[in-house]
Protein backbone atom coordinates (compact mmCIF):
# COMPACT_ATOMS: atom_id res chain seq x y z
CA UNK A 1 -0.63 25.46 -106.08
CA UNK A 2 -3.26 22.44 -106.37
CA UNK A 3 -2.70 19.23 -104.05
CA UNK A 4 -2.40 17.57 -107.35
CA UNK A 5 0.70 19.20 -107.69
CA UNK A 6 2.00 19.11 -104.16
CA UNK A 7 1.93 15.60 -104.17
CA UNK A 8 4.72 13.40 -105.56
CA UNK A 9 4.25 11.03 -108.91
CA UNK A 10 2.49 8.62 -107.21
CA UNK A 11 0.15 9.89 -104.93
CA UNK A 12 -0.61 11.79 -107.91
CA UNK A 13 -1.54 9.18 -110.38
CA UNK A 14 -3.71 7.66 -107.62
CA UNK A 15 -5.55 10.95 -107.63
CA UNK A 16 -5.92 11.16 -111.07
CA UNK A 17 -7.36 7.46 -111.13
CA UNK A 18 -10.69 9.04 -110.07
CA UNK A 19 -10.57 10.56 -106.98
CA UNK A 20 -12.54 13.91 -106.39
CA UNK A 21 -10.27 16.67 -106.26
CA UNK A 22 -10.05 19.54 -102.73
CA UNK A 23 -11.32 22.05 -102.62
CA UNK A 24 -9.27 25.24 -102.11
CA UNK A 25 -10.15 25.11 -98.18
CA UNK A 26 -9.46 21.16 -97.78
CA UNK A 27 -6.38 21.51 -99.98
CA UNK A 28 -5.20 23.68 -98.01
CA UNK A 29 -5.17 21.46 -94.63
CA UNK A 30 -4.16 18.45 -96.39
CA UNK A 31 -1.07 19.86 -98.45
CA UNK A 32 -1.17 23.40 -99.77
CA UNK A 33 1.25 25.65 -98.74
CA UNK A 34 1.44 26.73 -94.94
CA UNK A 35 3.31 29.72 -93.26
CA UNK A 36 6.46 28.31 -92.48
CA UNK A 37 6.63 25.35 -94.63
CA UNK A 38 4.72 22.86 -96.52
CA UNK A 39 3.62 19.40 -96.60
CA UNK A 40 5.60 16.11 -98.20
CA UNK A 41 4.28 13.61 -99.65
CA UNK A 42 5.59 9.81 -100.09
CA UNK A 43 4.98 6.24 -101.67
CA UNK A 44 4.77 3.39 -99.16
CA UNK A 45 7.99 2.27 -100.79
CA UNK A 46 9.77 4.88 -100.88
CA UNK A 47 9.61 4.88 -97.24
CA UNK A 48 11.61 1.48 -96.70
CA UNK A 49 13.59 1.30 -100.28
CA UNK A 50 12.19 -1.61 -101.48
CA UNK A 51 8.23 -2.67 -103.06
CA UNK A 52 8.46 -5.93 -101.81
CA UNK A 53 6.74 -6.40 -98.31
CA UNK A 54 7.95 -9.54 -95.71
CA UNK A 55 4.90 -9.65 -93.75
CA UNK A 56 4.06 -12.64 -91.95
CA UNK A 57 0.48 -14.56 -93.24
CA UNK A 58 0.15 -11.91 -96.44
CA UNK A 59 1.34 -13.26 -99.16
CA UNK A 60 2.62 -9.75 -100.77
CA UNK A 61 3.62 -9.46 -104.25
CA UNK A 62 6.01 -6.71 -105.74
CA UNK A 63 3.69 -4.04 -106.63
CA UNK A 64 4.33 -0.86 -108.75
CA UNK A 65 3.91 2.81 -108.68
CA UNK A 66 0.67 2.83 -110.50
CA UNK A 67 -1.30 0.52 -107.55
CA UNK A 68 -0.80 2.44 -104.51
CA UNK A 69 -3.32 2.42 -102.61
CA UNK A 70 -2.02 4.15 -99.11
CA UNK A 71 0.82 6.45 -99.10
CA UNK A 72 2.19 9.22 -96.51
CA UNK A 73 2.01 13.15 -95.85
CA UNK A 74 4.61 14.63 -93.27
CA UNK A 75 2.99 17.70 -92.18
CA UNK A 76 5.49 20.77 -91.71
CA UNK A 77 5.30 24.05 -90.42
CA UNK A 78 3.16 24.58 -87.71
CA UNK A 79 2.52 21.16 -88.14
CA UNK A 80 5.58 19.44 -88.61
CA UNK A 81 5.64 16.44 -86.26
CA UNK A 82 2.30 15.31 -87.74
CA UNK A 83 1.92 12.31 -90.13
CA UNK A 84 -0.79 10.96 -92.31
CA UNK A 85 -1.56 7.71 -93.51
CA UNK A 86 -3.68 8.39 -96.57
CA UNK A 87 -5.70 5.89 -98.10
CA UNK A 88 -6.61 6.09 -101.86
CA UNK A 89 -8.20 3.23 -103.10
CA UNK A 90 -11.22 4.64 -104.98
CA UNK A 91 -12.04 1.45 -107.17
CA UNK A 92 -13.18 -0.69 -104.03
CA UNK A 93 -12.68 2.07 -101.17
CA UNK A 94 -10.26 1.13 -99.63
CA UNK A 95 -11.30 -1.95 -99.15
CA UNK A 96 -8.52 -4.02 -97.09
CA UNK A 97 -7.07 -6.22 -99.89
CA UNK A 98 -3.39 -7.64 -100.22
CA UNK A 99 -2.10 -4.67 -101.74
CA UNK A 100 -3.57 -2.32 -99.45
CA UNK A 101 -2.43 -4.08 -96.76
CA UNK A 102 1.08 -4.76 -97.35
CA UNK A 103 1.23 -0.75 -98.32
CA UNK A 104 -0.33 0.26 -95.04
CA UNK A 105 1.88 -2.35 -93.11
CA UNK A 106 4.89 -0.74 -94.06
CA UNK A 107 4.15 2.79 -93.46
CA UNK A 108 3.60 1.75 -90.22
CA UNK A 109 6.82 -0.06 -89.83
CA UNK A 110 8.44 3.26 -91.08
CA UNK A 111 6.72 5.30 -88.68
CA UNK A 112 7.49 3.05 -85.98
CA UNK A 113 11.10 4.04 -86.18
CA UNK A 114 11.05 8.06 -86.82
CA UNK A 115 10.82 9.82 -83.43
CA UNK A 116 10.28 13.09 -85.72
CA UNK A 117 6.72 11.79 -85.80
CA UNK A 118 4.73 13.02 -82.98
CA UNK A 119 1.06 11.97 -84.24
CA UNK A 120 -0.22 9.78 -86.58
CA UNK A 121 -3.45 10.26 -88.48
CA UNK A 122 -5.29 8.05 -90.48
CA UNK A 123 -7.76 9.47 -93.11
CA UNK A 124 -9.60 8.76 -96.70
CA UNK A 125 -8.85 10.45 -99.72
CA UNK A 126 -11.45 8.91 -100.99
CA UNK A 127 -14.76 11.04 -100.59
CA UNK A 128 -17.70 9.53 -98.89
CA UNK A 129 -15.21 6.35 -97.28
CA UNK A 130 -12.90 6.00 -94.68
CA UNK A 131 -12.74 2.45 -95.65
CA UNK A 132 -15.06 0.12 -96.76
CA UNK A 133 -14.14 -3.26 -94.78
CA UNK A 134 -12.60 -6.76 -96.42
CA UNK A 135 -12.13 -6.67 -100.39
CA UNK A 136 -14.81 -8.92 -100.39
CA UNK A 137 -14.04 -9.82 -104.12
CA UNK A 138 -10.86 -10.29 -103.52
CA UNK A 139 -11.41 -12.97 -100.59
CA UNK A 140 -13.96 -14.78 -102.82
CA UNK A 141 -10.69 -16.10 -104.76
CA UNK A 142 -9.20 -17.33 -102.05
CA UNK A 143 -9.19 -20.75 -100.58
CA UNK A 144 -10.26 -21.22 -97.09
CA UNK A 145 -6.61 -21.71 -96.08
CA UNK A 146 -5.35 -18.65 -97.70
CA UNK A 147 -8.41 -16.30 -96.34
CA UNK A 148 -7.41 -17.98 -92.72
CA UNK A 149 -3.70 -17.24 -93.78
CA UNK A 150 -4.99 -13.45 -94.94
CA UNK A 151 -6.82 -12.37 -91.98
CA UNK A 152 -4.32 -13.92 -89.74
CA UNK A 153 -1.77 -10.99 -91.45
CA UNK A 154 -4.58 -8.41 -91.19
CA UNK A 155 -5.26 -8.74 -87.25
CA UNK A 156 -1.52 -8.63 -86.80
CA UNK A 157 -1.38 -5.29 -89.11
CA UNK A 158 -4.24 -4.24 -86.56
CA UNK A 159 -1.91 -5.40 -83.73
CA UNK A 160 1.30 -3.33 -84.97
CA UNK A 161 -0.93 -0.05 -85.14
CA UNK A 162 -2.50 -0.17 -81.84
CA UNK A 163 -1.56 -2.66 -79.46
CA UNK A 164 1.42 -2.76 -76.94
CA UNK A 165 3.86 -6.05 -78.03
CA UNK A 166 5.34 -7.24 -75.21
CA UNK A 167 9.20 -7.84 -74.41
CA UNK A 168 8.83 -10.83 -71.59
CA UNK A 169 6.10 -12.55 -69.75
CA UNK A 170 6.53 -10.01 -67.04
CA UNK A 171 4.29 -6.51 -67.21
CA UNK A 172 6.48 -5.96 -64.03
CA UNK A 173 10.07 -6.62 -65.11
CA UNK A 174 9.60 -5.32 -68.40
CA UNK A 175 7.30 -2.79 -70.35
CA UNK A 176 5.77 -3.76 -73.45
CA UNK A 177 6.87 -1.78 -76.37
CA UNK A 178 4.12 0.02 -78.86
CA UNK A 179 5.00 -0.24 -81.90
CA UNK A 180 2.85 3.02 -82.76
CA UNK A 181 4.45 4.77 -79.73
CA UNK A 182 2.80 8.27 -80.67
CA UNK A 183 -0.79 8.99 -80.18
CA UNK A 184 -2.91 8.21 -83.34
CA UNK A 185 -5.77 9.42 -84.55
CA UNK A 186 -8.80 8.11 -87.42
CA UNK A 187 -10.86 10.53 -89.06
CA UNK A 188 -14.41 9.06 -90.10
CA UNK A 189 -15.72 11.14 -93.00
CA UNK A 190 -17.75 8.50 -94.61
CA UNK A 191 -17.93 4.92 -94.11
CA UNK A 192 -16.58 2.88 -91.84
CA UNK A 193 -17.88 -0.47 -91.89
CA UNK A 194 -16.57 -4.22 -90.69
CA UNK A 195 -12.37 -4.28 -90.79
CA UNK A 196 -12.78 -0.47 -91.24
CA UNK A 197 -14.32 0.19 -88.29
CA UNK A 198 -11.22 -2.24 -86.63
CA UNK A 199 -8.84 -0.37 -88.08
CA UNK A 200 -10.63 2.76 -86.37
CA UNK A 201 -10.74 1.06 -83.22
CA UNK A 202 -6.64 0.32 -83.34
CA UNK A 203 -5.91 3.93 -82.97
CA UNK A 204 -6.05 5.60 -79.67
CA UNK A 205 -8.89 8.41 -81.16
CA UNK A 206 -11.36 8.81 -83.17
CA UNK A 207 -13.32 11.99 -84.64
CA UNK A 208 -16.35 11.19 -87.10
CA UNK A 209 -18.92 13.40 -89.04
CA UNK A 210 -22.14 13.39 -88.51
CA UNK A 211 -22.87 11.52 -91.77
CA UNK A 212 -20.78 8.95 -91.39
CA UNK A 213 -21.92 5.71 -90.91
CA UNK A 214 -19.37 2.81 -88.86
CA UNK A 215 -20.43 -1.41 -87.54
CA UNK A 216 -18.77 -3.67 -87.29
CA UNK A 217 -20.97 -5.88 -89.50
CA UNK A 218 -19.09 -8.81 -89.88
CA UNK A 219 -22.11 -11.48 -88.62
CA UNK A 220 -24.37 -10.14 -91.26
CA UNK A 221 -22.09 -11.63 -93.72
CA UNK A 222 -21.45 -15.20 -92.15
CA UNK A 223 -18.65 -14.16 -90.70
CA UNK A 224 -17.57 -12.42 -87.04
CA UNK A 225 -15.12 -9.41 -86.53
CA UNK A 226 -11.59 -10.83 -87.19
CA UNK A 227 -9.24 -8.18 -87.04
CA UNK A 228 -9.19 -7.17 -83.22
CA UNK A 229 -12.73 -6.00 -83.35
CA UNK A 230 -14.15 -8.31 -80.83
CA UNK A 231 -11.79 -7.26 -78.55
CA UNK A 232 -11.18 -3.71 -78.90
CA UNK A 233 -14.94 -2.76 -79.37
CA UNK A 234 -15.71 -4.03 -75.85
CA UNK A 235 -13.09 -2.32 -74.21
CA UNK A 236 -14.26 1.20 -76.14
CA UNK A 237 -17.93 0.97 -75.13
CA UNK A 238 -18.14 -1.72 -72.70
CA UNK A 239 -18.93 -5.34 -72.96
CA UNK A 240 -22.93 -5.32 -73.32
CA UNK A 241 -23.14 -2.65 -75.58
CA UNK A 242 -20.66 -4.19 -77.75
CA UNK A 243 -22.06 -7.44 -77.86
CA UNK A 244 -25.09 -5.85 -78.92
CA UNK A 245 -23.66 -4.10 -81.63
CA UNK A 246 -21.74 -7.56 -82.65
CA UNK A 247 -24.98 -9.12 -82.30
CA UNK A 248 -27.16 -7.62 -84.93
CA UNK A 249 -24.35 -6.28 -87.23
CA UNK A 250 -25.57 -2.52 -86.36
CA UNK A 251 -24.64 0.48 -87.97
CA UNK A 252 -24.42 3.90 -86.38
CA UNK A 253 -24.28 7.48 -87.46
CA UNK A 254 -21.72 9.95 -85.84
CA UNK A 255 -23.78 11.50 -83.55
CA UNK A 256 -24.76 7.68 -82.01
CA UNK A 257 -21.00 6.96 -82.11
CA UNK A 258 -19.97 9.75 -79.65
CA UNK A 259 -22.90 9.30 -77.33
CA UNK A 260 -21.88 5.68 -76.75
CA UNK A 261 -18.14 6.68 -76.14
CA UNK A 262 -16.78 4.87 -80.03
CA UNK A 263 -15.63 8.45 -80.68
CA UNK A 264 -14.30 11.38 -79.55
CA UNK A 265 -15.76 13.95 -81.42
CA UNK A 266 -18.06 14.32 -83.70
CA UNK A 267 -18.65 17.37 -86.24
CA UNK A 268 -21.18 18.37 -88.59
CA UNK A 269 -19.82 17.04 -92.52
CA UNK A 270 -18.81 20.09 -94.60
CA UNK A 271 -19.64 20.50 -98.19
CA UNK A 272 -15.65 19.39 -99.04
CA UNK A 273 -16.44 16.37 -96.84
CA UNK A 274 -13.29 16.61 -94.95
CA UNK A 275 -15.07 17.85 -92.06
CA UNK A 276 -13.68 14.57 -89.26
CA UNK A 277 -10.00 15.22 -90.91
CA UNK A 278 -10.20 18.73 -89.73
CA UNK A 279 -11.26 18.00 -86.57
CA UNK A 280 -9.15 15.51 -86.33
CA UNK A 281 -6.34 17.67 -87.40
CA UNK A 282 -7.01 20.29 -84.25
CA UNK A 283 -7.05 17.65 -82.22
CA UNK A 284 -3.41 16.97 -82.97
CA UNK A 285 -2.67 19.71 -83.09
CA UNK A 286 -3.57 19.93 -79.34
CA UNK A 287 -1.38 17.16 -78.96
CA UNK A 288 1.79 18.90 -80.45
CA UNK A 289 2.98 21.04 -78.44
CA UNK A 290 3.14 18.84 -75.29
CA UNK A 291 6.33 16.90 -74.22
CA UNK A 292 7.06 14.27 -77.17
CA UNK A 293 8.26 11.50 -74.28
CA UNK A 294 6.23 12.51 -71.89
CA UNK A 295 3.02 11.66 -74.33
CA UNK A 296 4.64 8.60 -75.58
CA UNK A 297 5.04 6.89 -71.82
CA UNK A 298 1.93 8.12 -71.14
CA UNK A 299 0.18 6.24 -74.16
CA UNK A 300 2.31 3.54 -73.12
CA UNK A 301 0.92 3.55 -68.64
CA UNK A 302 -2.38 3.37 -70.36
CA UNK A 303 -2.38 1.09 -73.04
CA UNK A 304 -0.28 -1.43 -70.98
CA UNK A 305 -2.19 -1.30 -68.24
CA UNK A 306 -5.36 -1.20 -69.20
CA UNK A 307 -4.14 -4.62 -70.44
CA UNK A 308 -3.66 -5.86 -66.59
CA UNK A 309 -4.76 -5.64 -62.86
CA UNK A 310 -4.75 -2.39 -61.34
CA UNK A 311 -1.72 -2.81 -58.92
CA UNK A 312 0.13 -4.51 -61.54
CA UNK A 313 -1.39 -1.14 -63.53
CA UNK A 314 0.61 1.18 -61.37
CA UNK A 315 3.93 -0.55 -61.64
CA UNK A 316 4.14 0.15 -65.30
CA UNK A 317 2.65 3.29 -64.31
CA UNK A 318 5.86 3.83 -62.17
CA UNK A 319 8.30 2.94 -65.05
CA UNK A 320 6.95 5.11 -67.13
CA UNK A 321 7.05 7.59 -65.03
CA UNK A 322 10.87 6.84 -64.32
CA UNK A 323 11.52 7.34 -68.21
CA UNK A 324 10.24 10.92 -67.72
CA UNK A 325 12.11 11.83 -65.13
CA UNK A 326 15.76 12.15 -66.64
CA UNK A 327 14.46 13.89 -69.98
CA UNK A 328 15.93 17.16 -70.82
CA UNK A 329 11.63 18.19 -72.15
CA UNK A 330 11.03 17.19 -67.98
CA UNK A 331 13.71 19.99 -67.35
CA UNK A 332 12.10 22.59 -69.50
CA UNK A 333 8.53 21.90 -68.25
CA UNK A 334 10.07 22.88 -65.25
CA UNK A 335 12.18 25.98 -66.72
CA UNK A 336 9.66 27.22 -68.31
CA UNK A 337 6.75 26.79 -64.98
CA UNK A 338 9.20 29.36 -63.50
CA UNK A 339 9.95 31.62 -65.69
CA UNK A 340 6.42 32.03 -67.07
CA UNK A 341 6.52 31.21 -70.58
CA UNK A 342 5.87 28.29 -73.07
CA UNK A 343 8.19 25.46 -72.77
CA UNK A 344 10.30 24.48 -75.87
CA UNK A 345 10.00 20.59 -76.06
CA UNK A 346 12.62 18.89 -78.35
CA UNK A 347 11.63 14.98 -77.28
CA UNK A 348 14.99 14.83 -75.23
């Protein structure tokens, strides 16, 4: 069965707008059938019930089946637990507009609140582009309020996907709360350039082909990173090197990416050009089998305390850590240690 068909009306449509169909290999990792199950595929609003997003500085607009631009696959099988954000914008690829934004906003809302998810991954279904930066066309229309207004809701989308929001003024009294709780994970099999690159950086890894090209590129245009990439970048590669990168707008290939720490891993691009999404793919599922909570506190000691002082570091360390311990997966870890086989984690 072709991914054409797999997918539901919508997803399908966008396909059939112009984007280059799988092959038979990449269908099959990004919805043919698997032993044991298949994959699902839905709308951004199916996920929430209603086409209208409420998002703070975006100005959305009701928008219809025919314009989505991002949409979801739940994994299943011997992948269920796994969820993709798919982006499918081929007219300005996936190029962060209103639409797109207020689509991808929501799915991450959604996801926010299903602990069936286990790992999030963002890739292009768009060949040659993971996502092309601002919808520069779009902004051009804007006034210099509403752009302000604009990016203002973009950084915050940025913010909701991979940033910890906390609950008091306290790290101490009270952890912060991701609202991405599960690890996720951006595959870079083309372009990744100014606000695509950001949205890259808000996602705990990255995997990136060898062609693909990523900078944040922002001063080149008149403009500086606005969407969390002055402040993520640094804390990827380090201060100096990111200023440097800032600096002159740079752009660098996948194999520059991993040696200065941007990525994780980087693999050589396959004819189908889905070669990142595969890796990306093993690397969740590496990530699947271990202890839902467990991997959800742990993203949560890290991302919080990278965030603060070392000693105040191990206190949320230490409350995380207290989570853990009544979980029924904390049991079988230890059930299973003893009697010498896998554990069965359920995310109790």
């Amino acid at each position: 069965m072709t991914l054409l068909r797999k997918l539901s009306p919508w997803p399908r449509r966008a396909l059939l707008a112009g984007l280059r169909p799988l092959s038979v290999g990449a269908a099959a990792r990004a919805g043919a059938p698997v032993p044991g199950g298949e994959k699902r595929s839905e709308p951004a609003a199916g996920l929430l019930g209603s086409p209208r997003i409420h998002a703070r500085g975006l100005h959305s607009e009701p928008w219809s089946p025919d314009s989505v631009e991002v949409y979801l696959n739940r994994l299943d099988g011997e992948d269920t637990g796994v969820a993709e954000v798919v982006m499918c914008q081929q007219r300005a690829r996936n190029a962060l507009g209103k639409v797109f934004v207020s689509q991808m906003r929501e799915l991450v809302s959604a996801l926010h609140h299903d602990p069936a998810v286990r790992v999030v991954l963002f890739r292009s279904a768009v060949q040659g582009v993971f996502c092309a930066g601002a919808d520069l066309k779009e902004r051009a229309q804007m006034s210099n309020s509403e752009a302000e207004l604009f990016v203002h809701g973009l950084r915050s989308m940025m913010t909701e996907i991979g940033m910890t929001r906390p609950q008091s003024s306290s790290a101490i009294q009270s952890l912060s709360r991701a609202v991405l709780p599960m690890p996720t994970i951006a595959a870079l099999d083309g372009f990744a350039l100014g606000g695509g690159l950001e949205l890259a950086l808000a996602c705990d890894l990255r995997t990136a082909a060898s062609s693909a090209q990523m900078g944040l590129i922002e001063t080149t245009r008149g403009l500086l990173p606005g969407a969390g990439g002055s402040q993520r970048l640094p804390r990827v590669v380090g201060v100096a090197v990111a200023k440097e990168l800032i600096f002159t707008g740079r752009r660098l290939g996948g194999a520059q990416a991993l040696e200065l720490g941007l990525v994780n891993r980087t693999v050589e691009q396959n004819p189908t050009g889905d070669a990142a999404y595969g890796a990306a793919l093993d690397l969740a599922r590496e990530i699947l089998p271990q202890a839902p909570v467990a991997v959800r506190m742990a993203k949560e000691a890290m991302s919080r305390g990278s965030e603060v002082d070392i000693s105040t570091g191990m206190a949320i360390e230490g409350m995380c850590y207290a989570r853990v311990i009544p979980t029924r997966d904390r049991q079988e870890g230890m059930a299973a240690f003893i009697e010498k086989r896998p554990p069965r984690y359920t995310g109790e």
